[in-house]
C-alpha atoms as a PDB file:
ATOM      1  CA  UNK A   1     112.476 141.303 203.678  1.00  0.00           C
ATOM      2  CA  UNK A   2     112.014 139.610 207.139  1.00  0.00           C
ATOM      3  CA  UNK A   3     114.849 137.676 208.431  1.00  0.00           C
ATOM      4  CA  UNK A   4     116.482 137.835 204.972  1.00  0.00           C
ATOM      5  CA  UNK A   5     120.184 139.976 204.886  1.00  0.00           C
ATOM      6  CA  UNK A   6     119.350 143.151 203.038  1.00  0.00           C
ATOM      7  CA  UNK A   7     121.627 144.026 200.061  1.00  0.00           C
ATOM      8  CA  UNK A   8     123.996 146.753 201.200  1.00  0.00           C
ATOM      9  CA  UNK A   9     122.524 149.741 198.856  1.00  0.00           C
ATOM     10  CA  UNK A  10     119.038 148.793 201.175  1.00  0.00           C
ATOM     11  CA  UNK A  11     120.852 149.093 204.390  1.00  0.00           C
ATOM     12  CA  UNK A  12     122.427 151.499 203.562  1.00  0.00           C
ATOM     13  CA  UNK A  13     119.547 153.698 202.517  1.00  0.00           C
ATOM     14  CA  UNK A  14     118.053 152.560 206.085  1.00  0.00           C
ATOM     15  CA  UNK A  15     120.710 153.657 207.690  1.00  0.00           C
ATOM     16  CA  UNK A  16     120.823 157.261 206.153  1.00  0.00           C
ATOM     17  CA  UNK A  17     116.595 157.529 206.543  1.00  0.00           C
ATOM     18  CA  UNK A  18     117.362 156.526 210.378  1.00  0.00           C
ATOM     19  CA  UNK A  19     119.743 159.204 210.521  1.00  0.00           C
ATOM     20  CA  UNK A  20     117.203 161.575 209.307  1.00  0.00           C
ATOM     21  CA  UNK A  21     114.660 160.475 211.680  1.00  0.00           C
ATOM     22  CA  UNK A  22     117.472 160.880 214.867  1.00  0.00           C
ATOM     23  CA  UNK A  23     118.324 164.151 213.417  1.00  0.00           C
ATOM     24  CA  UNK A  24     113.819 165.543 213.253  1.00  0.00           C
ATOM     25  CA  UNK A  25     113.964 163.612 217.025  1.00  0.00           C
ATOM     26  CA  UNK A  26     116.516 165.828 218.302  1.00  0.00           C
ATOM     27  CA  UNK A  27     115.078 169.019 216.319  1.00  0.00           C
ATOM     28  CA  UNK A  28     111.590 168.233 217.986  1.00  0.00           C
ATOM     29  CA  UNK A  29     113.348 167.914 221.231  1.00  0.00           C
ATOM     30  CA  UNK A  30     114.992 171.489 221.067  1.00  0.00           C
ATOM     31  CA  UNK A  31     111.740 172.700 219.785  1.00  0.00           C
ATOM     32  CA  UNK A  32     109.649 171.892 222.831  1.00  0.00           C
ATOM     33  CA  UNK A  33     112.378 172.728 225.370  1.00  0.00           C
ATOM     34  CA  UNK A  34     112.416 175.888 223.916  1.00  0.00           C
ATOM     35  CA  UNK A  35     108.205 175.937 223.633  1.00  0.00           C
ATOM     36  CA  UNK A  36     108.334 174.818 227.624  1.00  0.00           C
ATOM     37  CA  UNK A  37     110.984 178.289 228.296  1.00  0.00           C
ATOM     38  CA  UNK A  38     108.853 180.115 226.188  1.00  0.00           C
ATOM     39  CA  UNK A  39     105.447 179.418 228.260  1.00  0.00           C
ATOM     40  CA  UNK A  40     103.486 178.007 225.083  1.00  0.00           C
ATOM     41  CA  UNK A  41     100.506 176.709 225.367  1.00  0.00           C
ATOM     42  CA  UNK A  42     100.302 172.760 226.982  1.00  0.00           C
ATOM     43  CA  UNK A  43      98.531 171.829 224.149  1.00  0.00           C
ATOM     44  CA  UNK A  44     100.605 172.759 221.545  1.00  0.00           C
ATOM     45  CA  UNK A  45     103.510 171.100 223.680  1.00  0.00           C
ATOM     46  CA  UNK A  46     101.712 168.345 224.158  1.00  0.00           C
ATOM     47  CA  UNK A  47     100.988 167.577 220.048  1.00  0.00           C
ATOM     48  CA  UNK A  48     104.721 168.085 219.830  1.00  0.00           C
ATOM     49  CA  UNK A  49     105.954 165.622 222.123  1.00  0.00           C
ATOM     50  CA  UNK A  50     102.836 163.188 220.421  1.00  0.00           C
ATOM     51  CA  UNK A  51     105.187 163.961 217.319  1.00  0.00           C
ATOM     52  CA  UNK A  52     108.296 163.386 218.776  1.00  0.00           C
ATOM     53  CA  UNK A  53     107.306 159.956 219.843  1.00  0.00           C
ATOM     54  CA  UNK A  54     105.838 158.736 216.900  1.00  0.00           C
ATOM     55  CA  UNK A  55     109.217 159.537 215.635  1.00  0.00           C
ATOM     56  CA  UNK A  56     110.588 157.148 218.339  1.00  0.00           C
ATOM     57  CA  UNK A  57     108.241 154.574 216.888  1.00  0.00           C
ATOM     58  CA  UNK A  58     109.197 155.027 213.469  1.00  0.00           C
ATOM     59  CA  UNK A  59     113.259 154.742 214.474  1.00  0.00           C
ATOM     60  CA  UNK A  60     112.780 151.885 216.734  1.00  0.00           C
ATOM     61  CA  UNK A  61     110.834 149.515 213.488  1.00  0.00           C
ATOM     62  CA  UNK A  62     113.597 151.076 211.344  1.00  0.00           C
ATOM     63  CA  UNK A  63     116.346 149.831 214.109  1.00  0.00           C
ATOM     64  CA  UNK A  64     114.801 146.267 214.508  1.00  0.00           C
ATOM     65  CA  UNK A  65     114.836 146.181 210.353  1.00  0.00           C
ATOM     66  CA  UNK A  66     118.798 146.356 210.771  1.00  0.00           C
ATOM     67  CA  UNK A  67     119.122 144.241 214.003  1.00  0.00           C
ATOM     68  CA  UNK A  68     118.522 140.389 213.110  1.00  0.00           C
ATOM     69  CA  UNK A  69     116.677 138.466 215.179  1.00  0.00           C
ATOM     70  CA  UNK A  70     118.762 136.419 217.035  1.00  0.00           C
ATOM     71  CA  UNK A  71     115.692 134.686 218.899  1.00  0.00           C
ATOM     72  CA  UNK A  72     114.712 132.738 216.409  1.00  0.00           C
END
């Protein structure tokens, strides 16, 4: 793939599996606001956040897939 332009079924499908990912990021966000109200345990907070931001990760090399690199 690289610096090639994907075909528009690809992006496409991209596009809907980085909508997916936004949507679980935004789920886990709720969930550990609500954990943190709650008084849960740190730990358990703690994995979910760990969670969270490997989500992050996951959207941001999904989001620099779709973004060409203009500094070439």
């Amino acid at each position: 793939m690289g610096n090639a332009i994907m075909a528009d079924q690809e992006q496409a499908d991209v596009r809907l599996t980085l909508a997916k990912l936004r949507q679980e990021h935004e789920d886990y966000d709720a969930a550990i606001n609500a954990m943190i109200k709650v008084g849960c345990d740190a730990l358990r907070v703690q994995r979910m956040k760990k969670k969270k931001l490997s989500i992050k990760d996951r959207m941001t090399q999904i989001e620099d897939q779709l973004v060409p690199d203009i500094i070439a």
